[in-house]
Protein backbone atom coordinates (compact mmCIF):
# COMPACT_ATOMS: atom_id res chain seq x y z
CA UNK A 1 0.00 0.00 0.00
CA UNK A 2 1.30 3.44 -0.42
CA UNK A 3 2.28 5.32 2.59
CA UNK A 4 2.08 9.04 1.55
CA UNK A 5 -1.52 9.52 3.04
CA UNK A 6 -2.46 12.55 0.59
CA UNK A 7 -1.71 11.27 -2.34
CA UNK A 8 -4.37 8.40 -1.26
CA UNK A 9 -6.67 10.74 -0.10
CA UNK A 10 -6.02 12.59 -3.43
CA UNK A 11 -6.46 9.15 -5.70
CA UNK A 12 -9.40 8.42 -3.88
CA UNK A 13 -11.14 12.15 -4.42
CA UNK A 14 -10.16 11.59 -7.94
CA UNK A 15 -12.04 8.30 -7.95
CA UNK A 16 -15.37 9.69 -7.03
CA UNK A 17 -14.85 12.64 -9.37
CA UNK A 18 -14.53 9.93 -12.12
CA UNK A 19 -17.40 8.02 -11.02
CA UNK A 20 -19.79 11.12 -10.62
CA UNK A 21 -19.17 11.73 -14.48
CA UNK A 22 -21.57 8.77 -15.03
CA UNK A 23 -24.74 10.17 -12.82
CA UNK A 24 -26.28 11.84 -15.93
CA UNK A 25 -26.60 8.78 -17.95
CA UNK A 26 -27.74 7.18 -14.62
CA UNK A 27 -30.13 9.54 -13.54
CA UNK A 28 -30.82 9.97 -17.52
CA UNK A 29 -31.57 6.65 -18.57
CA UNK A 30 -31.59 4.47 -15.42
CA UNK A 31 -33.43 6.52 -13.02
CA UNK A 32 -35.80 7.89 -15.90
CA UNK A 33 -36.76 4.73 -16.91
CA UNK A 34 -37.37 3.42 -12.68
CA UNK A 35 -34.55 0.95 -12.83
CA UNK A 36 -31.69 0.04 -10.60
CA UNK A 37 -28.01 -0.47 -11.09
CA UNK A 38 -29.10 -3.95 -10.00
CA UNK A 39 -32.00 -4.35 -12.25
CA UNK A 40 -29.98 -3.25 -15.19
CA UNK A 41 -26.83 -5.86 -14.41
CA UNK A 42 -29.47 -8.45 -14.53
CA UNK A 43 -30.65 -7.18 -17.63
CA UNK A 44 -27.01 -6.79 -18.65
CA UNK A 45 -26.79 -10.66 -18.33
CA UNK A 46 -30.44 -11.86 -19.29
CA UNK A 47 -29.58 -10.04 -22.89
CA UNK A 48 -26.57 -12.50 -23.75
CA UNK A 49 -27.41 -15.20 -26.04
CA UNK A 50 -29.31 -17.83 -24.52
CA UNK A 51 -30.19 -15.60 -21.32
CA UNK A 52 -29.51 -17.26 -17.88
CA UNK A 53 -30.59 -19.19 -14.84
CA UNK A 54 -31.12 -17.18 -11.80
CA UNK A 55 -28.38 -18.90 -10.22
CA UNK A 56 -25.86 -18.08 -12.71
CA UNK A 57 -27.07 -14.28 -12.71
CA UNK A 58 -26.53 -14.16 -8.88
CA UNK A 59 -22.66 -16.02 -9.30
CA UNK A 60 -21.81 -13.28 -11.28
CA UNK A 61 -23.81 -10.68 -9.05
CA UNK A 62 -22.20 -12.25 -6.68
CA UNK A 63 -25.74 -12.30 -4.39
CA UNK A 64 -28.15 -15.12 -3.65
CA UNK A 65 -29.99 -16.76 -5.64
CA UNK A 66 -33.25 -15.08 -3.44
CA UNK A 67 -32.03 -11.39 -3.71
CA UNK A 68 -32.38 -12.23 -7.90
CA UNK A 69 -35.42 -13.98 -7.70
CA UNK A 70 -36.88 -10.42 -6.24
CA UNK A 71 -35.02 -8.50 -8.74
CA UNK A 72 -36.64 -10.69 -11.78
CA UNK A 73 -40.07 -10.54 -10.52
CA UNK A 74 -39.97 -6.42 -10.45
CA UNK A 75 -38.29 -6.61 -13.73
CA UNK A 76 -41.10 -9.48 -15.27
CA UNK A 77 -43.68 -7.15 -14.00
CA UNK A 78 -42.61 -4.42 -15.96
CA UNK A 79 -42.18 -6.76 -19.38
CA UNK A 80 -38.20 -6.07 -19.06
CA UNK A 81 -37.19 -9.85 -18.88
CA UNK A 82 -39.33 -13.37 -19.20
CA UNK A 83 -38.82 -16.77 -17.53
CA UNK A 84 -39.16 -19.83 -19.81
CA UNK A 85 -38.14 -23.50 -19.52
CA UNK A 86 -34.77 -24.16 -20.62
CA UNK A 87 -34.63 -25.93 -24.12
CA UNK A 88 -32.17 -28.58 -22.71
CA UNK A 89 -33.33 -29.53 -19.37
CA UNK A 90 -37.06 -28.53 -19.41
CA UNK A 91 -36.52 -28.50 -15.02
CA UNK A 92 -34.39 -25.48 -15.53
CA UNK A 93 -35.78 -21.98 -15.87
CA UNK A 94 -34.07 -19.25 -17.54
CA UNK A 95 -34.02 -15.77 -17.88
CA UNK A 96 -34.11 -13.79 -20.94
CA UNK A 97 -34.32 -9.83 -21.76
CA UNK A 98 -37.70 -9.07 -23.89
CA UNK A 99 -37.83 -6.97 -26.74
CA UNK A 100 -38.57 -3.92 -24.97
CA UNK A 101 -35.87 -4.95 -22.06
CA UNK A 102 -33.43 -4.84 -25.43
CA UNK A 103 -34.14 -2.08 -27.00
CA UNK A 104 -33.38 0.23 -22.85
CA UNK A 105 -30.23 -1.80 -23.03
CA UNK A 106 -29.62 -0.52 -26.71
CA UNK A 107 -30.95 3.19 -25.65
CA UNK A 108 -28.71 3.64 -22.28
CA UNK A 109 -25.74 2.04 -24.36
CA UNK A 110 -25.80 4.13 -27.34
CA UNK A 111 -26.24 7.20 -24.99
CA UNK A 112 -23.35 6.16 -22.80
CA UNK A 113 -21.18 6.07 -25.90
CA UNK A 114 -21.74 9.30 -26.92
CA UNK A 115 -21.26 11.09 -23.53
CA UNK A 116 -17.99 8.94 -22.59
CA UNK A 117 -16.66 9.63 -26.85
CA UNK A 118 -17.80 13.64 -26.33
CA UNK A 119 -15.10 12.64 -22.70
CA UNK A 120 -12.55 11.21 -24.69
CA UNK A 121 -12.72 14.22 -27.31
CA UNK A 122 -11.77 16.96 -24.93
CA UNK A 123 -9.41 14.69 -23.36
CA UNK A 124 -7.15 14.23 -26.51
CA UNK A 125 -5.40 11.06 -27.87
CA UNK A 126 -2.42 11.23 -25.75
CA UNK A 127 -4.29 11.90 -22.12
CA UNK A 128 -6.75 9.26 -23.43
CA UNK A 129 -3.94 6.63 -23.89
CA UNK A 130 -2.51 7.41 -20.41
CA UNK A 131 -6.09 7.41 -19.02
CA UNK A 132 -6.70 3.60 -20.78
CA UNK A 133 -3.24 3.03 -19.49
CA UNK A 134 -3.81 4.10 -15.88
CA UNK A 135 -7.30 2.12 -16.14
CA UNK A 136 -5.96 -1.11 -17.12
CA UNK A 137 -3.01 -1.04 -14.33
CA UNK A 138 -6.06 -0.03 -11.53
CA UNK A 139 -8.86 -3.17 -12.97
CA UNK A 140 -5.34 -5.54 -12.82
CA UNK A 141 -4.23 -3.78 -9.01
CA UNK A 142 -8.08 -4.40 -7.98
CA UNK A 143 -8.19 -8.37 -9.29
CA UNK A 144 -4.73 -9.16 -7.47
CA UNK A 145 -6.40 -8.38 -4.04
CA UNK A 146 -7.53 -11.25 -2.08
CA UNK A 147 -10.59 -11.58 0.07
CA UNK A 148 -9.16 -10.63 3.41
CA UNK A 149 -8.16 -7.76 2.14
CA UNK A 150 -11.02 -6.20 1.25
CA UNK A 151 -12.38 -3.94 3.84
CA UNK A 152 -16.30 -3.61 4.78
């Protein structure tokens, strides 16, 4: 860990600055639409190919198998996602995005494109290139920790 206290403090500041930069497609297209961040990672998942079970949604939400189950139902009742039996083991339900549950995906993903490219404009190819840089060497810093270290 790095011992000079303020330039944590600093990196961390810098952190929620970054993340703040996302609220207005949040509040945009998230909140506008009455979804979660939850709702829309199971979304995020239930649109791949072939959808999913609820317990592989919550192994990579890395929640229970319950906490999805209440997730799908508010997402069902607004015609986001469907249940149906899975074509190879008719025991086995899955989860799959609807049409209109597509197209918000589509919507919120074309829309974060354009704000993070109108970003990455102002920023300039260089800065960009140290920013993807600096990103990659944070995501590989943040998989290398182990579970103990982690504080809650």
């Amino acid at each position: 860990m790095i011992d000079n206290r303020e330039l944590n403090e600093r990196g961390i500041r810098a952190y929620a600055r970054a993340l703040a930069v996302a609220d207005p497609i949040r509040l945009r297209f998230w909140d506008g639409r009455g979804l979660t961040m939850a709702q829309l990672r199971v979304m995020l998942v239930a649109i791949k190919p072939g959808g999913a079970t609820v317990s592989e949604i919550a192994a990579r939400m890395h929640v229970t198998p319950a906490t999805v189950t209440g997730l799908t139902n508010r997402l069902i009742r607004r015609k986001l996602i469907r249940r149906r039996e899975d074509d190879a083991d008719r025991r086995r339900i899955r989860i799959d995005a609807t049409e209109l549950g597509r197209e918000i995906v589509r919507e919120i993903d074309v829309a974060s494109h354009a704000y993070l490219e109108a970003i990455f404009a102002r920023m300039g190819e260089e800065r960009l290139r140290i920013f993807i840089d600096a990103l990659a060497d944070f995501t590989n810093a943040a998989r290398t920790l182990g579970e103990g270290e982690l504080a809650v």
